[in-house]
PDB file of N, CA and C in Angstrom:
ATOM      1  N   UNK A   1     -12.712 -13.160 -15.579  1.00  0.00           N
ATOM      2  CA  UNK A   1     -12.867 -12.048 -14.630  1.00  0.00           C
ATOM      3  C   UNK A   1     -11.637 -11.149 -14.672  1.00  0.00           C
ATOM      4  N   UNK A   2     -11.956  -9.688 -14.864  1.00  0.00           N
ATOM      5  CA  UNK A   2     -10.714  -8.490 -14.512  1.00  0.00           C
ATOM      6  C   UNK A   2     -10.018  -8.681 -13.196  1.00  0.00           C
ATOM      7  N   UNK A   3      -8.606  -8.910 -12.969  1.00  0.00           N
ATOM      8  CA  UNK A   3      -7.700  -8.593 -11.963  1.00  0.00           C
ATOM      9  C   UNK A   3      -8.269  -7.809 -10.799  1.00  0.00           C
ATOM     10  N   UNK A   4      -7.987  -7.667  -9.882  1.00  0.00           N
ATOM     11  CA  UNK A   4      -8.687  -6.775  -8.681  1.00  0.00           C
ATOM     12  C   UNK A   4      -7.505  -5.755  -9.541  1.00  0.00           C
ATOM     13  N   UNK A   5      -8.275  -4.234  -8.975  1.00  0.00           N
ATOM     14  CA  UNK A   5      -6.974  -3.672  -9.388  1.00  0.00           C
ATOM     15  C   UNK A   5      -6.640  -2.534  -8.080  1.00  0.00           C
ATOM     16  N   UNK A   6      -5.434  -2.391  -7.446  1.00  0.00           N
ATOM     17  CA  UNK A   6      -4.149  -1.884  -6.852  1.00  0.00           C
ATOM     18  C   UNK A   6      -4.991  -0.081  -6.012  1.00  0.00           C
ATOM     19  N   UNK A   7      -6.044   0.163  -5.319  1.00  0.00           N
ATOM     20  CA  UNK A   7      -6.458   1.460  -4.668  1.00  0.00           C
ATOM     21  C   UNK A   7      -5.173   2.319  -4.470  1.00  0.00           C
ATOM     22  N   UNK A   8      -3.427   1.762  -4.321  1.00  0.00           N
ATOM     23  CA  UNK A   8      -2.527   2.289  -4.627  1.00  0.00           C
ATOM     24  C   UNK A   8      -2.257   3.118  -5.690  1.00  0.00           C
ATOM     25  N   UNK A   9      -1.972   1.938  -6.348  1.00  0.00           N
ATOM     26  CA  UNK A   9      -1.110   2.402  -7.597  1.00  0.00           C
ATOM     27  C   UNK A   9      -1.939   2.646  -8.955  1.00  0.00           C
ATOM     28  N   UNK A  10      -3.586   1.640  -8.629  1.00  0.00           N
ATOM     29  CA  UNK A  10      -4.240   2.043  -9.978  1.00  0.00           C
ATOM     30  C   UNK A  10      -3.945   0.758 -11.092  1.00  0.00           C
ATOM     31  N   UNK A  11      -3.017   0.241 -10.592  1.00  0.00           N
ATOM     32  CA  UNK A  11      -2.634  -1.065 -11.535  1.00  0.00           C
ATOM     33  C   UNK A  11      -3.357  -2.249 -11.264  1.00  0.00           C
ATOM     34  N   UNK A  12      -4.081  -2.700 -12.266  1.00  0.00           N
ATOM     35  CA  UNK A  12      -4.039  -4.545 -12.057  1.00  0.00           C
ATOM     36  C   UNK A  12      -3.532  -5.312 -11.002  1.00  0.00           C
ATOM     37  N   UNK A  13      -3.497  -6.219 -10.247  1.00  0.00           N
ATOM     38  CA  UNK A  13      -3.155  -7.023 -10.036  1.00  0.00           C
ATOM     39  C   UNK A  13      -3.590  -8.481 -10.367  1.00  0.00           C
ATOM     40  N   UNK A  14      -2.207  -8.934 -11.126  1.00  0.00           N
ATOM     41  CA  UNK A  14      -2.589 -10.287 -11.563  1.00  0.00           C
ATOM     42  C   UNK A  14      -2.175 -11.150 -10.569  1.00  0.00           C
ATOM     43  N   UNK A  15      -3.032 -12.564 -10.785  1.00  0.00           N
ATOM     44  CA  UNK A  15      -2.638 -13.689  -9.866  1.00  0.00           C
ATOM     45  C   UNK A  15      -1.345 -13.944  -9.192  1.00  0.00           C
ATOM     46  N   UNK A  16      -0.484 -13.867 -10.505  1.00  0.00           N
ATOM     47  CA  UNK A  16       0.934 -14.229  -9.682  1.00  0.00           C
ATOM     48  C   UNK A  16       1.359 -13.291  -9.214  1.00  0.00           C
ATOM     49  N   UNK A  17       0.828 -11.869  -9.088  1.00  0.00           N
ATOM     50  CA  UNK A  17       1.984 -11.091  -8.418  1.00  0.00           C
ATOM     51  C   UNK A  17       1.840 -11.005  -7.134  1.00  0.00           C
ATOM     52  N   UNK A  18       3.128 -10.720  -6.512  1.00  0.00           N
ATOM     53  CA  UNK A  18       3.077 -10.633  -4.909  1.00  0.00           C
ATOM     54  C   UNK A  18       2.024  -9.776  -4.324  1.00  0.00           C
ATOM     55  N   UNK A  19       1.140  -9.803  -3.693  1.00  0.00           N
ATOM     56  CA  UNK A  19       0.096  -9.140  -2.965  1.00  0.00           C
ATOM     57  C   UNK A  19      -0.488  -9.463  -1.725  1.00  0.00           C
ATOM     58  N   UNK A  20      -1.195  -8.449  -1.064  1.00  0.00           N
ATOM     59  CA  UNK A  20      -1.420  -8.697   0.355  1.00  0.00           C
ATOM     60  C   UNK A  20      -2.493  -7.356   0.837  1.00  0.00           C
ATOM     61  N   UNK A  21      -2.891  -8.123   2.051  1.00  0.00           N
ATOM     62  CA  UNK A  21      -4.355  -7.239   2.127  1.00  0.00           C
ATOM     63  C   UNK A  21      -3.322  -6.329   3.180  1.00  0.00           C
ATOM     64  N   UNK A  22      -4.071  -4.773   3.720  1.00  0.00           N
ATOM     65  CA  UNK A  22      -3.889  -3.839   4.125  1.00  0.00           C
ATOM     66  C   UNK A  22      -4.560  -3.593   4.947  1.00  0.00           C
ATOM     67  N   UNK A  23      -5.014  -3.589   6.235  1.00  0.00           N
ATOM     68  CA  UNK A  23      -5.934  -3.182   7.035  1.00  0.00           C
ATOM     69  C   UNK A  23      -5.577  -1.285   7.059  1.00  0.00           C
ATOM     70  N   UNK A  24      -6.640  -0.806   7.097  1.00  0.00           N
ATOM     71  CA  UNK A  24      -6.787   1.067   6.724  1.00  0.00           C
ATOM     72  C   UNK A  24      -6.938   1.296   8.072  1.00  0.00           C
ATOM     73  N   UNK A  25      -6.706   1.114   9.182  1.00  0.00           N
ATOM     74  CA  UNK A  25      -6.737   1.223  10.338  1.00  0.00           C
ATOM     75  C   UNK A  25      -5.769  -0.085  10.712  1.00  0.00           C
ATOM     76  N   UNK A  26      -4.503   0.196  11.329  1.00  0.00           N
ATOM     77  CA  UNK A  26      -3.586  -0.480  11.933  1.00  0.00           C
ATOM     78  C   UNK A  26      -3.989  -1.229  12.840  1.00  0.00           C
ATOM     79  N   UNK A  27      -3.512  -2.948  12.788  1.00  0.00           N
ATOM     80  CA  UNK A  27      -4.686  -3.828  13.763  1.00  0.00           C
ATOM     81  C   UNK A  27      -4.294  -3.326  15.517  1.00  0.00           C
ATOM     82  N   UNK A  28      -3.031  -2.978  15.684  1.00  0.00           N
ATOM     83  CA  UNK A  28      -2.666  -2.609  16.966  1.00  0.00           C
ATOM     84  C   UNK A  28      -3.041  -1.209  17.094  1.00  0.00           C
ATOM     85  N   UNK A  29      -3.674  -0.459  16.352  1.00  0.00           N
ATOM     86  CA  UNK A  29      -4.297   0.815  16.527  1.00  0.00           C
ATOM     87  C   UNK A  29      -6.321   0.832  16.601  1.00  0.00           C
ATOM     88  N   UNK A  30      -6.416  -0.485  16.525  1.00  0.00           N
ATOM     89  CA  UNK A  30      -7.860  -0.947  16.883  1.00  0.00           C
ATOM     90  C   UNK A  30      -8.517  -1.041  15.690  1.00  0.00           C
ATOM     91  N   UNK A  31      -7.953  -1.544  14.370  1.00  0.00           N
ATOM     92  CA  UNK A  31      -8.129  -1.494  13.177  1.00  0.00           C
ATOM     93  C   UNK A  31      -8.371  -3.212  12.819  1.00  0.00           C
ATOM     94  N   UNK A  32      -8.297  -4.106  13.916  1.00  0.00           N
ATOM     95  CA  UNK A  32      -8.651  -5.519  13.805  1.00  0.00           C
ATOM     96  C   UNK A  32     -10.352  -5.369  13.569  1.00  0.00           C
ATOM     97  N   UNK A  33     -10.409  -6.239  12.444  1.00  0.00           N
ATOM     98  CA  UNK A  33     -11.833  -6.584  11.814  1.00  0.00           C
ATOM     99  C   UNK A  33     -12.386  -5.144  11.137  1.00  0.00           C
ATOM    100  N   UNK A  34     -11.165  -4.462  11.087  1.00  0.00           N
ATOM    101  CA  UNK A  34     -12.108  -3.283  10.244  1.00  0.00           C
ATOM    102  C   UNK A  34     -11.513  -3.523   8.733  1.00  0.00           C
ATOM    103  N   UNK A  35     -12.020  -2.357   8.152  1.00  0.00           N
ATOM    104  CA  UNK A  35     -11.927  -2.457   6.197  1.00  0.00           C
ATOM    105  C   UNK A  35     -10.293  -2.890   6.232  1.00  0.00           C
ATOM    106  N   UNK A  36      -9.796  -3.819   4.734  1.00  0.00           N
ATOM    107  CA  UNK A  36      -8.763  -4.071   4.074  1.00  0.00           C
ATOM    108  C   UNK A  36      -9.092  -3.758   2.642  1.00  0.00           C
ATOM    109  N   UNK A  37      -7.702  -3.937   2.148  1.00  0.00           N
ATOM    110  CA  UNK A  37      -7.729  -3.657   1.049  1.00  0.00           C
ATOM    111  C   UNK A  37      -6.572  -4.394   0.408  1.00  0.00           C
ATOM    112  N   UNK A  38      -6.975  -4.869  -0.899  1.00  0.00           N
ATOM    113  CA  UNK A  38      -6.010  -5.894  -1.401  1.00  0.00           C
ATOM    114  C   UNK A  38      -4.999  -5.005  -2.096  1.00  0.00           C
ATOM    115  N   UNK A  39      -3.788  -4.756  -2.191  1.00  0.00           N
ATOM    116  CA  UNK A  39      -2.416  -4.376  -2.726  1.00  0.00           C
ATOM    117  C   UNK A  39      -1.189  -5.288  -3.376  1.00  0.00           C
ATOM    118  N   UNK A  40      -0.716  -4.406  -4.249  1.00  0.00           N
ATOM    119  CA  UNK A  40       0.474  -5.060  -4.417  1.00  0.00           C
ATOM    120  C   UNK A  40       1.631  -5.192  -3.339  1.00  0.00           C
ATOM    121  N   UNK A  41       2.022  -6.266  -3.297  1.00  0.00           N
ATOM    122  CA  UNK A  41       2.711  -6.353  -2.102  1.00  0.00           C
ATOM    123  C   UNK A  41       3.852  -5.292  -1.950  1.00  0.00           C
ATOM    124  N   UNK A  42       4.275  -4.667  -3.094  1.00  0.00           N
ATOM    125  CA  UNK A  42       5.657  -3.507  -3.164  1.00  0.00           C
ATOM    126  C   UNK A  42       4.738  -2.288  -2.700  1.00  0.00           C
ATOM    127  N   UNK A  43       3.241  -2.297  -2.969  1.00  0.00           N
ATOM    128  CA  UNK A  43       2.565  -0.552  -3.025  1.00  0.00           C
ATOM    129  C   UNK A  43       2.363  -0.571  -1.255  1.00  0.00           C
ATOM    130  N   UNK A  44       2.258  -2.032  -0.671  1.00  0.00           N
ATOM    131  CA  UNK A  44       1.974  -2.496   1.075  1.00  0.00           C
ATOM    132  C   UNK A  44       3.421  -2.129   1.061  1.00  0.00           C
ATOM    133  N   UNK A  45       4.620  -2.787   0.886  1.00  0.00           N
ATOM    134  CA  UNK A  45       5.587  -2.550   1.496  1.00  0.00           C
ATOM    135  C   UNK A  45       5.793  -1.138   1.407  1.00  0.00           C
ATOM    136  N   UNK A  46       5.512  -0.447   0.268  1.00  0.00           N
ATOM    137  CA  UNK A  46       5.724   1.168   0.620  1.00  0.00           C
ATOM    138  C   UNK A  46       5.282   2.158   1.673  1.00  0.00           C
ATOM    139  N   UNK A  47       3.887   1.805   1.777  1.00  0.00           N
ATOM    140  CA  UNK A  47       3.337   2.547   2.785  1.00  0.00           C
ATOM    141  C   UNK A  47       3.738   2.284   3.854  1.00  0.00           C
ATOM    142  N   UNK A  48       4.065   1.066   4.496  1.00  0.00           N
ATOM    143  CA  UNK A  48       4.762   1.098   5.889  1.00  0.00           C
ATOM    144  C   UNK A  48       6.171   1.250   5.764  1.00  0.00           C
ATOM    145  N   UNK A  49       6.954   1.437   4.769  1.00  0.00           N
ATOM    146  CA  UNK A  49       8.478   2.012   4.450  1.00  0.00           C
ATOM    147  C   UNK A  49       8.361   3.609   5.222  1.00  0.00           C
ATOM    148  N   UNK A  50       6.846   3.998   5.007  1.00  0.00           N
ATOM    149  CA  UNK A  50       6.825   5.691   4.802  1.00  0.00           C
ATOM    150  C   UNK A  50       5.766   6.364   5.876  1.00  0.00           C
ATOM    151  N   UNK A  51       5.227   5.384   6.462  1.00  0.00           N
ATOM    152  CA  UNK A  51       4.226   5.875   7.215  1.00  0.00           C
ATOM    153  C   UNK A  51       4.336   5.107   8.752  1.00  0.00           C
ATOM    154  N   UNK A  52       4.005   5.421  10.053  1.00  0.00           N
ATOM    155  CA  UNK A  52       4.118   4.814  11.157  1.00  0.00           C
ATOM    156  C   UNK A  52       2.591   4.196  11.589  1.00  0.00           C
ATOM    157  N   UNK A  53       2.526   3.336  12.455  1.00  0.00           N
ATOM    158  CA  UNK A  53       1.207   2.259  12.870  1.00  0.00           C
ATOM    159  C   UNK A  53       0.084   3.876  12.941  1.00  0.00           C
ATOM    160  N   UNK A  54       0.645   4.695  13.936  1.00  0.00           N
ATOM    161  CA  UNK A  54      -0.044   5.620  14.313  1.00  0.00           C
ATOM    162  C   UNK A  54      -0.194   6.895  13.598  1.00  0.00           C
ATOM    163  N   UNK A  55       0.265   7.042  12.640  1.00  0.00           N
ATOM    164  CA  UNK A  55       0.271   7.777  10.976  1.00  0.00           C
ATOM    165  C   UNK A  55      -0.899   7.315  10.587  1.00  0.00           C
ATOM    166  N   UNK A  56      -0.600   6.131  10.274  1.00  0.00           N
ATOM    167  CA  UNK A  56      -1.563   5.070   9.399  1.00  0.00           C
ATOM    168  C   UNK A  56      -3.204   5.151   9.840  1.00  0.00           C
ATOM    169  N   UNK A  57      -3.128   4.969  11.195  1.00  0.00           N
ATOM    170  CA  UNK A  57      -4.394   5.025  12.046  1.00  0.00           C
ATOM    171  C   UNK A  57      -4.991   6.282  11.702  1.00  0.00           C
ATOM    172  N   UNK A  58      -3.898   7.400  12.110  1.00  0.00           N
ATOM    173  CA  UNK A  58      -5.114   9.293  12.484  1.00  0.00           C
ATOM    174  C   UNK A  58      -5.073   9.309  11.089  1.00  0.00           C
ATOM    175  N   UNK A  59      -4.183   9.580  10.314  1.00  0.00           N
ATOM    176  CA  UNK A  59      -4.531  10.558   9.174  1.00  0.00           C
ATOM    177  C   UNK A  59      -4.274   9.705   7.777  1.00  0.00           C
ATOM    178  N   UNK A  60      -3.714   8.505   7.587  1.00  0.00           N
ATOM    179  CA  UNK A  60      -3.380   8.025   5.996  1.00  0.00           C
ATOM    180  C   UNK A  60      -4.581   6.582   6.402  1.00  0.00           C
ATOM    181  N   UNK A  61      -5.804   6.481   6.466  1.00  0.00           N
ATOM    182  CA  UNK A  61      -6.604   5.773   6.577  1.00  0.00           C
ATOM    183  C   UNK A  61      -7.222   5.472   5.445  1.00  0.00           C
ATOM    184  N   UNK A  62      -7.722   5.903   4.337  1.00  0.00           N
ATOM    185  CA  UNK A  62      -8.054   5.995   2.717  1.00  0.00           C
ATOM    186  C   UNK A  62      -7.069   5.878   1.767  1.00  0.00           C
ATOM    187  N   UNK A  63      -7.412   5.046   1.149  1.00  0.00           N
ATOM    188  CA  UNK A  63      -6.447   5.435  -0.283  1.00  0.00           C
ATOM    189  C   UNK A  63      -6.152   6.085  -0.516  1.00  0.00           C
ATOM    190  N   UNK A  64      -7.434   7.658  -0.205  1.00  0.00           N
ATOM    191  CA  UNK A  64      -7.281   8.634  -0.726  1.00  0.00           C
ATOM    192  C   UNK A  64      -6.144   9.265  -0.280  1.00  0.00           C
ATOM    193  N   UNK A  65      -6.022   9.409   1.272  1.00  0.00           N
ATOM    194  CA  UNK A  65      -5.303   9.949   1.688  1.00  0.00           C
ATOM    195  C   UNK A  65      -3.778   9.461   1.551  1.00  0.00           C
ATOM    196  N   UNK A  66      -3.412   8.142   1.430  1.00  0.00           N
ATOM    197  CA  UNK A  66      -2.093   7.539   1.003  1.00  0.00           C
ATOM    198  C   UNK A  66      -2.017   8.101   0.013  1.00  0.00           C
ATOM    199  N   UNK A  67      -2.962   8.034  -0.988  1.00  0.00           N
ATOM    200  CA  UNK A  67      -2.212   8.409  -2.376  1.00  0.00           C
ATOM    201  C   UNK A  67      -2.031   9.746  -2.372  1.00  0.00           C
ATOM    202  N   UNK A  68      -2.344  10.991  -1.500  1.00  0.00           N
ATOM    203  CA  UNK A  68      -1.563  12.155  -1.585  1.00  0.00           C
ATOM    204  C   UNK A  68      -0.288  12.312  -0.769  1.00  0.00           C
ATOM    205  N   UNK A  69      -0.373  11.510  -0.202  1.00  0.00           N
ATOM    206  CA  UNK A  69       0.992  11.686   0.912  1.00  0.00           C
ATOM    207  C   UNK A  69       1.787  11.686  -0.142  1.00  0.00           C
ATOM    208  N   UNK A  70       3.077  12.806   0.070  1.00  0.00           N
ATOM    209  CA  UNK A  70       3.729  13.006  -1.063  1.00  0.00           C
ATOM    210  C   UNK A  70       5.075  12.198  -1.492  1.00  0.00           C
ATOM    211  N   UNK A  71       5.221  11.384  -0.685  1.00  0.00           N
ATOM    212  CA  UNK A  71       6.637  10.606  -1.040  1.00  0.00           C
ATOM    213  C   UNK A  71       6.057   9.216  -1.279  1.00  0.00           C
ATOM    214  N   UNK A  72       4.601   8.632  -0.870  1.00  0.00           N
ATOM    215  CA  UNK A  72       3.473   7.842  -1.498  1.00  0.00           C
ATOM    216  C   UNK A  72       3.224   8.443  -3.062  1.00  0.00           C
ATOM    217  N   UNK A  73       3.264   9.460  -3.492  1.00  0.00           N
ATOM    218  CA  UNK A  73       2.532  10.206  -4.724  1.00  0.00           C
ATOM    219  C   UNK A  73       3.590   9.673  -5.770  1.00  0.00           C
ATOM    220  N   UNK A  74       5.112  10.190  -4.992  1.00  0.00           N
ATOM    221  CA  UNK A  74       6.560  10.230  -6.140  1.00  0.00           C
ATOM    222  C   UNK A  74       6.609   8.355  -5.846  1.00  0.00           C
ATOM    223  N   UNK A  75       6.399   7.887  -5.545  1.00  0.00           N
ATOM    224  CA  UNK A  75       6.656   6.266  -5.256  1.00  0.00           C
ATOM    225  C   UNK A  75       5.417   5.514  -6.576  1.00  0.00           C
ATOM    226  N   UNK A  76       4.429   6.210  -6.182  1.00  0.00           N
ATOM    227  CA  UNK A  76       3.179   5.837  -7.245  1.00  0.00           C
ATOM    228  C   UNK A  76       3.706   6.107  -8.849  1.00  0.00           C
ATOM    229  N   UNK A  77       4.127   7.313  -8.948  1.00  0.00           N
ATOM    230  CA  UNK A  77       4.222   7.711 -10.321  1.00  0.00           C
ATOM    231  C   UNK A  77       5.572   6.932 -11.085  1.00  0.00           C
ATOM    232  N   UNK A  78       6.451   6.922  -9.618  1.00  0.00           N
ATOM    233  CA  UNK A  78       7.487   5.646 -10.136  1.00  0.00           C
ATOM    234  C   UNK A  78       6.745   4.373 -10.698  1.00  0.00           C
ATOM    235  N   UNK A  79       6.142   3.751 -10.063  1.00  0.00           N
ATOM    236  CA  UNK A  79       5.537   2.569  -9.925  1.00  0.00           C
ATOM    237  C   UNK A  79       4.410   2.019 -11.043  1.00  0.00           C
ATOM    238  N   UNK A  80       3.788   3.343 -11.412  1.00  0.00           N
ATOM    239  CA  UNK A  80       2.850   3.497 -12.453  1.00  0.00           C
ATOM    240  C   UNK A  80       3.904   2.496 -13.846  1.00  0.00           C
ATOM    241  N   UNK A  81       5.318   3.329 -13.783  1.00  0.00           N
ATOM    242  CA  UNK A  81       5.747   2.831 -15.652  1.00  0.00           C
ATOM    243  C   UNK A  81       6.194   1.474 -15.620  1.00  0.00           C
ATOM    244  N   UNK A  82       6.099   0.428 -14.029  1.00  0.00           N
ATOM    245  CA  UNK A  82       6.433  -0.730 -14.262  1.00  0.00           C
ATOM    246  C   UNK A  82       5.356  -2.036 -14.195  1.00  0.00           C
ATOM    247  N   UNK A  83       5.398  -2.794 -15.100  1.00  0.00           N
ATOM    248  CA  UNK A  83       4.229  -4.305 -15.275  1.00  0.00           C
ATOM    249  C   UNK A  83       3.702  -4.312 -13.887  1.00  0.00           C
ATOM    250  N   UNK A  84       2.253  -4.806 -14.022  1.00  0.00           N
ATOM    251  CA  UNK A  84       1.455  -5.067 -12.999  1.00  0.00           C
ATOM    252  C   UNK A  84       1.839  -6.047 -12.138  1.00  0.00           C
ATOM    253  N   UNK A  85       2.632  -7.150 -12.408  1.00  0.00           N
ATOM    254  CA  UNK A  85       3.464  -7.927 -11.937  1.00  0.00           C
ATOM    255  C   UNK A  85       4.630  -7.822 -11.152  1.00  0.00           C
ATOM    256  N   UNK A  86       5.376  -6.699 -11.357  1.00  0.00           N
ATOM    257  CA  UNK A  86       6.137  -5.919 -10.876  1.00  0.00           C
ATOM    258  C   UNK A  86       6.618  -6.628  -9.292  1.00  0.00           C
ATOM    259  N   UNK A  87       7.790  -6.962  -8.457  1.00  0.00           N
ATOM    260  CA  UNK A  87       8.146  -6.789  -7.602  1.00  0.00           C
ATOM    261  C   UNK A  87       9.493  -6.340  -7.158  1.00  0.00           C
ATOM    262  N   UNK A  88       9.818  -5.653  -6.267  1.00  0.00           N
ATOM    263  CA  UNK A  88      11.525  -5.641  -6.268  1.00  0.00           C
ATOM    264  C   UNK A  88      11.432  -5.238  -4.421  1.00  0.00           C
ATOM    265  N   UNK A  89      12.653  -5.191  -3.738  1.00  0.00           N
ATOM    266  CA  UNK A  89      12.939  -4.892  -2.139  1.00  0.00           C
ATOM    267  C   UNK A  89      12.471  -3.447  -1.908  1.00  0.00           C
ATOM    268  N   UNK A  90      11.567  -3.219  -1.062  1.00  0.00           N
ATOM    269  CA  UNK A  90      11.319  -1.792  -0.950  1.00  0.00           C
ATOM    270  C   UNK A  90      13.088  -1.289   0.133  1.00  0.00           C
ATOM    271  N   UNK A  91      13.420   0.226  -0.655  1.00  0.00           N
ATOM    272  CA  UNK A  91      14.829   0.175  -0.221  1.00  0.00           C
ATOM    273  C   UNK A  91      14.700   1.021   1.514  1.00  0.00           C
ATOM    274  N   UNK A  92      15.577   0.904   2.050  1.00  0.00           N
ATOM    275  CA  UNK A  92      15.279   1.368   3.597  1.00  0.00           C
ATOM    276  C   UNK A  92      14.611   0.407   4.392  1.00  0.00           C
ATOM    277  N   UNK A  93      15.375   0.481   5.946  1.00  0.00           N
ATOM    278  CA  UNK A  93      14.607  -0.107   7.033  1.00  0.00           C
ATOM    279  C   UNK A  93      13.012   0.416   6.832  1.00  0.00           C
ATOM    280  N   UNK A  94      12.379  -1.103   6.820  1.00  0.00           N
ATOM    281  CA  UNK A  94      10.856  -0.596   8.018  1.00  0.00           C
ATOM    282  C   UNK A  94      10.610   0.579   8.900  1.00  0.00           C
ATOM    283  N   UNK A  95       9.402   1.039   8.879  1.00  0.00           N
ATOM    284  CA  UNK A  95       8.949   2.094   9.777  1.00  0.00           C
ATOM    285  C   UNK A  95       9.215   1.482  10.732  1.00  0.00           C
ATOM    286  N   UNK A  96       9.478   2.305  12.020  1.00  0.00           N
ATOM    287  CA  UNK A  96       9.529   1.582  13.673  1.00  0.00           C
ATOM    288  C   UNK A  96       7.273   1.184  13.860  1.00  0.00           C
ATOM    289  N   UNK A  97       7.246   0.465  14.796  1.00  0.00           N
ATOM    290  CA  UNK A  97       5.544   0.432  14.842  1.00  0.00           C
ATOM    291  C   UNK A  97       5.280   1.319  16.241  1.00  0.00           C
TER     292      UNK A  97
END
């Protein structure tokens, strides 16, 4: 079977790499039991590096819409030239929630 692959970044994800599901609606924004989405755990740590609970909720709810957010876009195209395996510290404090 093909890797799930990354609604982020577009990449593979293989077994061993760090990954984690995403709820597209923030669970403290009433996003418990709604859609997830499986990620690389660096493309998850990005979006909440860059986006707030209540960001996340009104307007970056789709892939689609993460993947234009534009410091999501320059993070992606970084992210694109490294192995699907890929992990490293996303740099900067956490968003506040």
């Amino acid at each position: 079977m093909d890797d799930p692959i990354c609604p982020l970044c577009g990449r593979p994800i293989p077994p061993e790499a760090r990954q984690s599901l995403h709820h597209l609606i923030p669970k403290l924004k009433g996003g418990k039991g709604g859609p997830v989405v499986l990620l690389h755990q660096i493309c998850h740590n990005e979006i909440h590096a860059t986006l707030t609970e209540a960001e996340l909720a009104r307007e970056f709810n789709t892939p689609e819409a993460l993947r234009a957010h534009p410091r999501l876009a320059k993070f992606i195209a970084w992210v694109a030239k490294r192995p699907p395996g890929f992990h490293s510290k996303t740099p900067g404090p956490r968003r506040k929630r």
